[in-house]
N, C-alpha and C. Protein backbone atom coordinates (compact mmCIF):
# COMPACT_ATOMS: atom_id res chain seq x y z
N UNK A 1 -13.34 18.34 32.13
CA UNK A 1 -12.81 17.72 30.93
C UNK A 1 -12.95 18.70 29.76
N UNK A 2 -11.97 18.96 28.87
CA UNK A 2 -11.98 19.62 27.92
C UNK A 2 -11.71 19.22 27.06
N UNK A 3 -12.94 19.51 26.02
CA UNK A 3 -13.22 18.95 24.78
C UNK A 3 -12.95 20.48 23.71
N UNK A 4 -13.12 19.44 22.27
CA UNK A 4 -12.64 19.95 21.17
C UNK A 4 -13.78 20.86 20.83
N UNK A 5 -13.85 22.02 20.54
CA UNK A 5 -14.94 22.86 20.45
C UNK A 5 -15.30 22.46 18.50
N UNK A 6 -16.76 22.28 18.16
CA UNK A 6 -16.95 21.98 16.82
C UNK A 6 -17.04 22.88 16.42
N UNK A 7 -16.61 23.63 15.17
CA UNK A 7 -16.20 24.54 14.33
C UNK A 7 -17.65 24.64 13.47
N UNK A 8 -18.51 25.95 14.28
CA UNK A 8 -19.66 26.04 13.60
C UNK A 8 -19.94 26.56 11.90
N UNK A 9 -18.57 27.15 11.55
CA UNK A 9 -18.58 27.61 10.28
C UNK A 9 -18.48 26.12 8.92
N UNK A 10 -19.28 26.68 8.00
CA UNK A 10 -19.25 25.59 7.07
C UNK A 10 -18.05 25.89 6.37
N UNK A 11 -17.42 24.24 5.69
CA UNK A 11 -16.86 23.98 4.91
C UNK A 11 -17.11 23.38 3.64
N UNK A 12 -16.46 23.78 2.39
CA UNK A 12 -16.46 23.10 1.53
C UNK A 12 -15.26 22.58 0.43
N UNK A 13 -15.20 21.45 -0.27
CA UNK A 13 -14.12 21.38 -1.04
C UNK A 13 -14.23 21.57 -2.59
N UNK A 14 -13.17 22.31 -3.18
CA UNK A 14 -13.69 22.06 -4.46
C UNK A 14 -12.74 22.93 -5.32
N UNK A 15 -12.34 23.14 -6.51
CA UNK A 15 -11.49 22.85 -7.58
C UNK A 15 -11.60 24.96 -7.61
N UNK A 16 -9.80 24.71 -7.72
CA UNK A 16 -9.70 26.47 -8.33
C UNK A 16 -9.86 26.45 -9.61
N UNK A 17 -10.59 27.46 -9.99
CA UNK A 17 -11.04 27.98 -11.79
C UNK A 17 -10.25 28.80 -12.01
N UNK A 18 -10.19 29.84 -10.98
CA UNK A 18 -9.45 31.20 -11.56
C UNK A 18 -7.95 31.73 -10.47
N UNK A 19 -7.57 31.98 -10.75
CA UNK A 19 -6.45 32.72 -9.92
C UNK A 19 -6.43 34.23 -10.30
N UNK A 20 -6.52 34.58 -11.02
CA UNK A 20 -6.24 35.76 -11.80
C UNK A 20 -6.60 36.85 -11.01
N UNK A 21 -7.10 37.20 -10.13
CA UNK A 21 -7.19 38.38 -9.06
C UNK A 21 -6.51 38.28 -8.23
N UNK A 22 -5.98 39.41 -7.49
CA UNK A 22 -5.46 39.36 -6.21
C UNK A 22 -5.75 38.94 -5.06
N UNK A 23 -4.99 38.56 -4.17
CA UNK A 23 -6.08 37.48 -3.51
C UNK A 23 -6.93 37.04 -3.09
N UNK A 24 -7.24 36.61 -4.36
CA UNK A 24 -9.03 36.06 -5.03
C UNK A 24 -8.21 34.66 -5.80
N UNK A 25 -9.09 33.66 -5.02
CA UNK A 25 -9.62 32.50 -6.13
C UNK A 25 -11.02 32.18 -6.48
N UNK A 26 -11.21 31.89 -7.18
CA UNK A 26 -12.81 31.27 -8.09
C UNK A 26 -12.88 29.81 -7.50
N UNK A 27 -13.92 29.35 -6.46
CA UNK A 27 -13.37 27.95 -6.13
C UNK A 27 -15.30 27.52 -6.90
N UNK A 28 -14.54 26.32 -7.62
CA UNK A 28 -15.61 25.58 -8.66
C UNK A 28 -16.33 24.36 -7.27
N UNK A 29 -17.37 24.18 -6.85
CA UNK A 29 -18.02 23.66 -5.91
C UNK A 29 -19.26 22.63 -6.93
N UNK A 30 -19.02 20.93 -6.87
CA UNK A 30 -19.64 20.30 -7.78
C UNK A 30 -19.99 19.77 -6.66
N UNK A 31 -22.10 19.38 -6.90
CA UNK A 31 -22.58 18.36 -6.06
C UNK A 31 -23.47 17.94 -7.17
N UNK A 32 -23.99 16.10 -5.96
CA UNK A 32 -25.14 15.44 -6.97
C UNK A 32 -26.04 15.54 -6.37
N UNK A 33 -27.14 16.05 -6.85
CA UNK A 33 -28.65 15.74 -5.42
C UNK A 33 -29.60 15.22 -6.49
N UNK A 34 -30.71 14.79 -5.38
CA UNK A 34 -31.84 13.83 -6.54
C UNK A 34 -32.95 15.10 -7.29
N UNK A 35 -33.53 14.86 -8.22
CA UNK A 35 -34.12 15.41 -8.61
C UNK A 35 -35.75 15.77 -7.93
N UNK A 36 -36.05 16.46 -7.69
CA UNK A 36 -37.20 16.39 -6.74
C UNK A 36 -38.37 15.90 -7.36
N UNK A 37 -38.58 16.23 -8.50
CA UNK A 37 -39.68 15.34 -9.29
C UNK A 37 -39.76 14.38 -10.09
N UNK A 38 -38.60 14.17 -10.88
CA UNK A 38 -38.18 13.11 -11.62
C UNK A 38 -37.48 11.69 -10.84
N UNK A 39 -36.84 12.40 -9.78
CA UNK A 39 -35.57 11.29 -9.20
C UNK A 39 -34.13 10.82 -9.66
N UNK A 40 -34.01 11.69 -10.89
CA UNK A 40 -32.85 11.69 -11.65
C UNK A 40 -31.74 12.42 -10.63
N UNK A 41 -30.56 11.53 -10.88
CA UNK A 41 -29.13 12.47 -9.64
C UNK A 41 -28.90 13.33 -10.79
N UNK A 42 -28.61 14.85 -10.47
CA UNK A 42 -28.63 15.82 -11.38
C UNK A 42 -27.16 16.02 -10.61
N UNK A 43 -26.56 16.93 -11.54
CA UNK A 43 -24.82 17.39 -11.16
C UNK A 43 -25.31 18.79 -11.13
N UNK A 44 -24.91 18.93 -9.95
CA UNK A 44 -25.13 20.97 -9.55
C UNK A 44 -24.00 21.36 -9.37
N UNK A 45 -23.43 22.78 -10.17
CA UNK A 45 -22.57 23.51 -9.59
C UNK A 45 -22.45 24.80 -8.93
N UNK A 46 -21.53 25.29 -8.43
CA UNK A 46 -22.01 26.69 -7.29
C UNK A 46 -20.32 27.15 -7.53
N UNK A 47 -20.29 28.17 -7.94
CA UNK A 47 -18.50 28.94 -8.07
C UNK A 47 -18.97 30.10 -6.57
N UNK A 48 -17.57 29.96 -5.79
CA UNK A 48 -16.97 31.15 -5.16
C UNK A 48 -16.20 31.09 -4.34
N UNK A 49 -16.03 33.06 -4.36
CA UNK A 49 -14.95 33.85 -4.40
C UNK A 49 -14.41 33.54 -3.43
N UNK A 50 -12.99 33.38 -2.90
CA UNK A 50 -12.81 33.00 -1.81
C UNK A 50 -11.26 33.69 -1.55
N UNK A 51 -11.12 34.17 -0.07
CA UNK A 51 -9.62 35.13 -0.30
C UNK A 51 -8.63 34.32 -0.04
N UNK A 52 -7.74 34.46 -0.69
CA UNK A 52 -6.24 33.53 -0.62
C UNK A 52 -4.91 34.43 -0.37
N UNK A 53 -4.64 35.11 0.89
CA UNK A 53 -3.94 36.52 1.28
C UNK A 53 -3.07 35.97 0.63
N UNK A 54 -1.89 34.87 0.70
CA UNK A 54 -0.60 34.75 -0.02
C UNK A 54 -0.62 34.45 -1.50
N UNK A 55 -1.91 34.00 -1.78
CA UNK A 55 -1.96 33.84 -3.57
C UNK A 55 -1.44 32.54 -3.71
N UNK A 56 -0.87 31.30 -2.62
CA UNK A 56 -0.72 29.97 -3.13
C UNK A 56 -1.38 28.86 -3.96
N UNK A 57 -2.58 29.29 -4.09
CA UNK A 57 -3.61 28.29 -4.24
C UNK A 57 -3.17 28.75 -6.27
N UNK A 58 -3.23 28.16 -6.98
CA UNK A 58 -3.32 27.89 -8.60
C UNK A 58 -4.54 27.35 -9.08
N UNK A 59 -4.72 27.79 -10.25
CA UNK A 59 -5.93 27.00 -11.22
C UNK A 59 -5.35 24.97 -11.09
N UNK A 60 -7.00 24.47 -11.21
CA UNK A 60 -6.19 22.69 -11.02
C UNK A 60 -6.24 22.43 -9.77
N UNK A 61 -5.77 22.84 -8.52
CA UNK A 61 -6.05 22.76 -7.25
C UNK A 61 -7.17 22.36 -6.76
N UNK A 62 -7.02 21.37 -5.79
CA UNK A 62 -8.31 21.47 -5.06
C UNK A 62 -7.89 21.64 -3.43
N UNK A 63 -8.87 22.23 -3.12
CA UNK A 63 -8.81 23.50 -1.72
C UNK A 63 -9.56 22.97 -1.07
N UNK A 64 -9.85 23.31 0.23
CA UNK A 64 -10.99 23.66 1.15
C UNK A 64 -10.98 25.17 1.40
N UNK A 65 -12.81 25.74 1.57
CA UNK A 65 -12.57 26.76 2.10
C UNK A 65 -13.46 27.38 3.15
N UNK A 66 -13.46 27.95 4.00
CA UNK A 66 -14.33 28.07 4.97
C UNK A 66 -15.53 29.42 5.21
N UNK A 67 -16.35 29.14 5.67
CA UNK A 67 -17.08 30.31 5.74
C UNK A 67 -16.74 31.26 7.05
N UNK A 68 -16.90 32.64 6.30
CA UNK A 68 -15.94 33.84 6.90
C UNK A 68 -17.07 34.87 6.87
N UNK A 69 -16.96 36.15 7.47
CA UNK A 69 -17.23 37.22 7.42
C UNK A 69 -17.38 37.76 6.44
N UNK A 70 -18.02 38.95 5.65
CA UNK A 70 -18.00 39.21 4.40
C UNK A 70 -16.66 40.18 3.83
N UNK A 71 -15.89 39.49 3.28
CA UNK A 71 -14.58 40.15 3.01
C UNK A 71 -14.62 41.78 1.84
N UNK A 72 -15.64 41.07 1.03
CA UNK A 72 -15.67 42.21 0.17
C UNK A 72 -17.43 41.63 -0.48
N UNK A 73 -17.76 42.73 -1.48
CA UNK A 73 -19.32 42.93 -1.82
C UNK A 73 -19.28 41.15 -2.46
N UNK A 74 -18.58 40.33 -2.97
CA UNK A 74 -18.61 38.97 -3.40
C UNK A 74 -18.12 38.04 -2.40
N UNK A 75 -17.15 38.76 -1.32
CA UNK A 75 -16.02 37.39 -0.98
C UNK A 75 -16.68 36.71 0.91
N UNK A 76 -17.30 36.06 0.71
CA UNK A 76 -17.77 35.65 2.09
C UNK A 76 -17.00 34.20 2.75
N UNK A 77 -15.83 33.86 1.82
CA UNK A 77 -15.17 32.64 2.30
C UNK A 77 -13.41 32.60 1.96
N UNK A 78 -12.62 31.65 3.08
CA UNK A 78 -11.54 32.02 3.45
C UNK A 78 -10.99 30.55 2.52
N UNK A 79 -9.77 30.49 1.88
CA UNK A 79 -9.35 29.06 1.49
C UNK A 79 -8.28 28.56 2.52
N UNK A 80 -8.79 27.61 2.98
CA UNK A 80 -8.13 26.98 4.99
C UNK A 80 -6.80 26.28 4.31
N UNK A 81 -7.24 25.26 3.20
CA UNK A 81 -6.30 24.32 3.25
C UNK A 81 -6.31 23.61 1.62
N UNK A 82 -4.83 23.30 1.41
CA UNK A 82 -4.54 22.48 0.14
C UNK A 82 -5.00 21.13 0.30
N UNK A 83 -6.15 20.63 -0.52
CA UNK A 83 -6.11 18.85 -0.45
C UNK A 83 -5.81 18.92 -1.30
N UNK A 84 -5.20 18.52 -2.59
CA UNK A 84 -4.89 17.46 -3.66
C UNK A 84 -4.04 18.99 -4.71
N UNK A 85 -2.56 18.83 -4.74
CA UNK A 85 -2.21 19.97 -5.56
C UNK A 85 -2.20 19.74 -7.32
N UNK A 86 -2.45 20.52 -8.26
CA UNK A 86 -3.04 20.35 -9.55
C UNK A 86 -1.93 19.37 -10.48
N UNK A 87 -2.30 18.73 -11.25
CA UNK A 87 -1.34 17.68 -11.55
C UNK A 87 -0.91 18.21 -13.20
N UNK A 88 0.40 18.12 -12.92
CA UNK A 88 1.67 18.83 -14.32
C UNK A 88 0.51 18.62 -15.57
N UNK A 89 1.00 18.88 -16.25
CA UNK A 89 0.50 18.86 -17.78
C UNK A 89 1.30 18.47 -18.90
């Protein structure tokens, strides 16, 4: 029987900041975790670089992107897929 092999590389989702490099996006990565001494839900954020070979992805976007090989001295993640495209203005 052949099964679906689980995809050991992590994923994450989260909002393009920057476009402005070549293909390079800035992906903005927001979480809530508890506070370890207080217990307060604190809002954490984490930005990165992530390669986008065709340059589709825009500021406003939100992406997924996957963990990759080290592309360059910053870029250790690939952007897989469009969830939610950035809404007009």
């Amino acid at each position: 029987m052949t099964e679906a092999k689980k995809s050991l590389k992590r994923t994450l989702i989260g909002k393009v900041v920057s476009d402005k490099r070549s293909k390079t996006v800035t992906v903005l990565i927001e979480r809530r975790v508890k506070h370890a001494l207080y217990g307060n839900i604190v809002g954490k954020s984490s930005k990165y670089h992530a390669h986008d070979e065709v340059g589709q992805y825009k500021t406003g976007d939100v992406i997924e992107i996957t963990e990759s090989r080290p592309i360059s001295k910053t870029k250790n993640w690939v952007a897989s897929r469009l969830v939610e495209k950035a809404s007009a203005v």
